[in-house]
N, C-alpha and C. Protein backbone atom coordinates (compact mmCIF):
# COMPACT_ATOMS: atom_id res chain seq x y z
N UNK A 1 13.05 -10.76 -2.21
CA UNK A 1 12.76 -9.57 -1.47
C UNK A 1 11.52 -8.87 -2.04
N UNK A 2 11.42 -8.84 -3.05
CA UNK A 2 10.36 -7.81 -3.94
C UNK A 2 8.78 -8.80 -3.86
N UNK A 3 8.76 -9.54 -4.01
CA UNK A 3 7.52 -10.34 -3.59
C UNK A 3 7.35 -10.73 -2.52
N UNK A 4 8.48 -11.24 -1.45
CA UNK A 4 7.93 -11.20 -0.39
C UNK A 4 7.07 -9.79 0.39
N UNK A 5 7.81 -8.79 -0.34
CA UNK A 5 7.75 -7.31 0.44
C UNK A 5 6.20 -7.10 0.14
N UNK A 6 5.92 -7.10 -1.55
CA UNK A 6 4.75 -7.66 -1.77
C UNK A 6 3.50 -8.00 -1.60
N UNK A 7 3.89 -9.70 -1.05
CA UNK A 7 2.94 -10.18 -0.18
C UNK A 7 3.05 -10.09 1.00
N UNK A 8 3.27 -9.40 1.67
CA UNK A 8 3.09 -8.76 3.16
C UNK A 8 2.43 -7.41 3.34
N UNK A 9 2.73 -6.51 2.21
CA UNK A 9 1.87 -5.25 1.74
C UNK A 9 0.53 -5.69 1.83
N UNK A 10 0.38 -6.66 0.73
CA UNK A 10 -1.46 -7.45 0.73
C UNK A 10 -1.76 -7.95 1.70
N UNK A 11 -1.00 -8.38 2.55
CA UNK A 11 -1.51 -9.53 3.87
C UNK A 11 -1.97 -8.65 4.42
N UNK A 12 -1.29 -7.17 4.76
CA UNK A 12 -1.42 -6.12 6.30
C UNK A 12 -2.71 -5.32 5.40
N UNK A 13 -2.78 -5.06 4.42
CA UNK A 13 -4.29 -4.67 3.71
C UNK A 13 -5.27 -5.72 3.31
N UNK A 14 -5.18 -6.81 3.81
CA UNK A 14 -6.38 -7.87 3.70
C UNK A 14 -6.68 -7.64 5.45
N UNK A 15 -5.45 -7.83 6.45
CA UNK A 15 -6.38 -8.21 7.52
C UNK A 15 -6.77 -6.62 8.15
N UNK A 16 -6.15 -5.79 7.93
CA UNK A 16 -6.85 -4.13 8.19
C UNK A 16 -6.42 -3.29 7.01
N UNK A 17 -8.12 -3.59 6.49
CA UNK A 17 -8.49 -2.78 5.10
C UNK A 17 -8.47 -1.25 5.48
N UNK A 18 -8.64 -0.86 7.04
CA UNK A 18 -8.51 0.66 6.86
C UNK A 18 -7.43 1.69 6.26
N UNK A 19 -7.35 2.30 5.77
CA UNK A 19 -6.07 3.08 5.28
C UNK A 19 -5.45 3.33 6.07
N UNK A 20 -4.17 3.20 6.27
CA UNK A 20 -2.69 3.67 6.33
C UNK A 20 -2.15 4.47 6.45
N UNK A 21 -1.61 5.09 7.39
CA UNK A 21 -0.75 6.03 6.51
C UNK A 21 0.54 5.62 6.86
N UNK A 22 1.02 4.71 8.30
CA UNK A 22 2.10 4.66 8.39
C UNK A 22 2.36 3.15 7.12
N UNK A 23 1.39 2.42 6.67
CA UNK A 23 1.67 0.76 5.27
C UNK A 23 1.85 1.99 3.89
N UNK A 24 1.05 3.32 4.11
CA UNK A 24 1.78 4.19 2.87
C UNK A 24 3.00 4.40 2.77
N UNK A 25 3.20 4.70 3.51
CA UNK A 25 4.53 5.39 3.70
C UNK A 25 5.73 3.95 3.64
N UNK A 26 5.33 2.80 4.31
CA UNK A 26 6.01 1.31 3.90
C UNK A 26 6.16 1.14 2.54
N UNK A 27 5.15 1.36 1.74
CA UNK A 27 4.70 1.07 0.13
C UNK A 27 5.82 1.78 -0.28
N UNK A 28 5.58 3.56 -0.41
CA UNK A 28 6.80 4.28 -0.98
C UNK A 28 8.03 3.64 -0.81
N UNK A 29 8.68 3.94 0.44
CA UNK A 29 9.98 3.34 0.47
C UNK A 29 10.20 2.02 -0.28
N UNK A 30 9.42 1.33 -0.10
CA UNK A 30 9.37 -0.06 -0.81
C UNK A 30 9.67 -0.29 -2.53
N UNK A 31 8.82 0.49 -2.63
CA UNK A 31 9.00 0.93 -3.70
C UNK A 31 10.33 1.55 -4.67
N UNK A 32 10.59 2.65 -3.93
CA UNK A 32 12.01 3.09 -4.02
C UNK A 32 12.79 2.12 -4.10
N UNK A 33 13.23 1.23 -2.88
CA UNK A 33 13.93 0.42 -2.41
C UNK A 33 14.26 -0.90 -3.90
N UNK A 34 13.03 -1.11 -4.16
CA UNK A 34 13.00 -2.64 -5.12
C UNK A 34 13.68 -1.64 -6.64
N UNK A 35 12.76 -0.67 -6.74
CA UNK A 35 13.40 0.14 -7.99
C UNK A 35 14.99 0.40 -7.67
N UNK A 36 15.59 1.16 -6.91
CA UNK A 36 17.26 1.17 -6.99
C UNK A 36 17.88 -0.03 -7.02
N UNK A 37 17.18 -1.25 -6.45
CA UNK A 37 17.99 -2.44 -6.79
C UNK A 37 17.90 -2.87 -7.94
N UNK A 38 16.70 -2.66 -8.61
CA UNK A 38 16.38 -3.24 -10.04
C UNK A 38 17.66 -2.15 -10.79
N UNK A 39 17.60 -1.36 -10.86
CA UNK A 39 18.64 -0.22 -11.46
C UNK A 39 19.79 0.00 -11.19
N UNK A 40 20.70 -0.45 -9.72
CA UNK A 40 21.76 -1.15 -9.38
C UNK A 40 22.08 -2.59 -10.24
N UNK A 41 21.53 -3.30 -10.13
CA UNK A 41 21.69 -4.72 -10.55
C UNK A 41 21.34 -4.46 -12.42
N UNK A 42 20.64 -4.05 -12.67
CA UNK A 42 20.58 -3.87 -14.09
C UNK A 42 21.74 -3.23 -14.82
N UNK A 43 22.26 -2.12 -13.91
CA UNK A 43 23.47 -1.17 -14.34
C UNK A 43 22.61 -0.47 -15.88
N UNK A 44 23.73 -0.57 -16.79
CA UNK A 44 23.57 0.29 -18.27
C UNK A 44 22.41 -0.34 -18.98
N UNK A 45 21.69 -2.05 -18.93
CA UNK A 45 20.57 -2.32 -19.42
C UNK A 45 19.47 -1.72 -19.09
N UNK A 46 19.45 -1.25 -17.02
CA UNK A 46 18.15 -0.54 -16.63
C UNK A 46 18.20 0.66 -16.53
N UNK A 47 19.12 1.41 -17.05
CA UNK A 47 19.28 2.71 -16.57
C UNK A 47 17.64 3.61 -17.68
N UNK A 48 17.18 3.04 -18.48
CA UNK A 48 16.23 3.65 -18.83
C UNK A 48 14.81 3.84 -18.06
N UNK A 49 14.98 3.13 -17.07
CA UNK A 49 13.61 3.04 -16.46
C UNK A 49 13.90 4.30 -15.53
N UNK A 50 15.06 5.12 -15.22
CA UNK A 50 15.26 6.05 -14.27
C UNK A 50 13.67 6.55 -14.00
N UNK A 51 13.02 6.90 -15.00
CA UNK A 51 12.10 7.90 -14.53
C UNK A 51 10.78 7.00 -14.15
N UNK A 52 10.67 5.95 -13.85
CA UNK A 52 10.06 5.75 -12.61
C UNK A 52 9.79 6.15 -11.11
N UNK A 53 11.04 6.29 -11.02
CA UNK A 53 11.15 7.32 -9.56
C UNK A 53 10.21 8.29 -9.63
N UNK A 54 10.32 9.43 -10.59
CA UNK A 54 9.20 10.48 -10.97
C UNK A 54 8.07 9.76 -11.01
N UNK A 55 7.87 8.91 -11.74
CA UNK A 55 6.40 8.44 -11.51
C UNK A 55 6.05 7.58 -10.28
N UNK A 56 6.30 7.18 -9.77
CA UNK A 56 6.06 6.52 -8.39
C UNK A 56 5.75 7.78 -6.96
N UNK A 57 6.79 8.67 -7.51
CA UNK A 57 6.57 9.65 -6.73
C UNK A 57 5.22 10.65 -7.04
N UNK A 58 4.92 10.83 -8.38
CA UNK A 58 3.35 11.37 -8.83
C UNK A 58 2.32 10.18 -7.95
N UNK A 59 2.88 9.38 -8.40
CA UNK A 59 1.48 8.54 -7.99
C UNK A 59 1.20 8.45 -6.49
N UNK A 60 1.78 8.84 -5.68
CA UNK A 60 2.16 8.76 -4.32
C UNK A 60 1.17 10.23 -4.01
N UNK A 61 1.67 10.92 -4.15
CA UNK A 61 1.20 12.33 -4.40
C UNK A 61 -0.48 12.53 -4.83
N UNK A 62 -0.43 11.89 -5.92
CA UNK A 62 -1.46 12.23 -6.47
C UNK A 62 -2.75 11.59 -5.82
N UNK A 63 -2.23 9.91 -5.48
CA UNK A 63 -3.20 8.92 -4.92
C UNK A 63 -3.61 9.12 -3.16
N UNK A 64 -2.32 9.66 -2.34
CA UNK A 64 -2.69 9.68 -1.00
C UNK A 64 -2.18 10.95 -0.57
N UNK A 65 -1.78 12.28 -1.16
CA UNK A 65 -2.00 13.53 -0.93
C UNK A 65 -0.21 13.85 -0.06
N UNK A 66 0.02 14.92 0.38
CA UNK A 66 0.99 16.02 0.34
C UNK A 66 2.12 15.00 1.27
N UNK A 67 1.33 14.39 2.20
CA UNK A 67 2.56 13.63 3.24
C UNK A 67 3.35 12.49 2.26
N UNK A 68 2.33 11.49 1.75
CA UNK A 68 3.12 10.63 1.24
C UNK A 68 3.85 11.31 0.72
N UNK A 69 3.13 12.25 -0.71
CA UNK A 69 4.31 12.75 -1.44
C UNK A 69 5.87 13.21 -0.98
N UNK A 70 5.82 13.84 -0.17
CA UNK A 70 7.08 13.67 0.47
C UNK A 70 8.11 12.63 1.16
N UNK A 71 6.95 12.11 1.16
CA UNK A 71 7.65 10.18 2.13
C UNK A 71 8.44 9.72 0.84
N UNK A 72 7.70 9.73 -0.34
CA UNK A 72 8.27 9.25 -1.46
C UNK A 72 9.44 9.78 -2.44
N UNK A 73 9.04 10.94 -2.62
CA UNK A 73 9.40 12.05 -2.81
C UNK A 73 11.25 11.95 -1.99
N UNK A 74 11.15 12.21 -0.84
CA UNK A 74 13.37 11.64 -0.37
C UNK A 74 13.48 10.12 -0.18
N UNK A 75 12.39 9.20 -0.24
CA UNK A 75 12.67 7.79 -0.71
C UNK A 75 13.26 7.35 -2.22
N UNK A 76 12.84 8.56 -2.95
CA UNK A 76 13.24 7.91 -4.51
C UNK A 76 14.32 9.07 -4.34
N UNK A 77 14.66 10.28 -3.89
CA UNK A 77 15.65 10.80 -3.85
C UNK A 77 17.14 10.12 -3.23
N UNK A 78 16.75 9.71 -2.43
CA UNK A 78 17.75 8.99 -2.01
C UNK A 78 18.21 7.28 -2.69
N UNK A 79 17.29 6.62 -2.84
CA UNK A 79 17.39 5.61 -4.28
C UNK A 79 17.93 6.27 -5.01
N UNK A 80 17.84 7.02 -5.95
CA UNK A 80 18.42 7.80 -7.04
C UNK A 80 19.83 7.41 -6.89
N UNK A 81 20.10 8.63 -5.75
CA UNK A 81 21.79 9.04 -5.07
C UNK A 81 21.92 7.70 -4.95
N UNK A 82 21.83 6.60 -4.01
CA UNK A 82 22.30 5.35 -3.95
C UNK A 82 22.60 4.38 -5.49
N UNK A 83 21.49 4.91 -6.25
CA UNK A 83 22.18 4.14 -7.12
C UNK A 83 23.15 4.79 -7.89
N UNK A 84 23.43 6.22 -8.21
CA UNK A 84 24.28 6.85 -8.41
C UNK A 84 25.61 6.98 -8.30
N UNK A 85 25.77 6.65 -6.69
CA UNK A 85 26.91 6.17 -6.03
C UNK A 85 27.29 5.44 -5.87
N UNK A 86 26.73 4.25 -6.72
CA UNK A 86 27.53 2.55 -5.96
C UNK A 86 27.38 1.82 -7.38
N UNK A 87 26.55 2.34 -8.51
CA UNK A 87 26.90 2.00 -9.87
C UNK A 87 27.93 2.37 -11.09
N UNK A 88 28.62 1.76 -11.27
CA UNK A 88 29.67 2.01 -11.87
C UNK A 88 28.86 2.38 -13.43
């Protein structure tokens, strides 16, 4: 899942290099998405990486301005809660 997701991110920005905003907003979630599974599936070994979320969400913010940030921003909020709720 995480590399295919990946290489389809690069494919849709090789054949239209223009910016995005709806492949941004794909990226975030994506993002989110591969991180709560890595942190689901890791359980008590990955639980240190939690604060990725925070940083994924800066970088979102910081790199493509106020919308993503928010795209990302209840994408890793809700990752969070999901992994919260379904990791023992």
């Amino acid at each position: 899942m995480g590399l295919a997701g990946a290489w389809l991110l690069l494919l849709l920005a090789i054949l239209d290099p223009v910016p995005s905003p709806l492949r941004q907003y794909l990226a975030a979630i994506f993002d989110a998405a591969l991180l709560s599974a890595f942190l689901h599936f890791g359980a008590k070994l990955a639980a240190p990486w939690y604060p990725l979320y925070l940083l994924t969400t800066f970088y979102a913010g910081f790199r493509f301005g106020p919308a993503p940030l928010a795209v990302a921003a209840v994408a890793n909020l809700a990752g969070f809660a999901a992994v919260v709720a379904a990791t023992p």
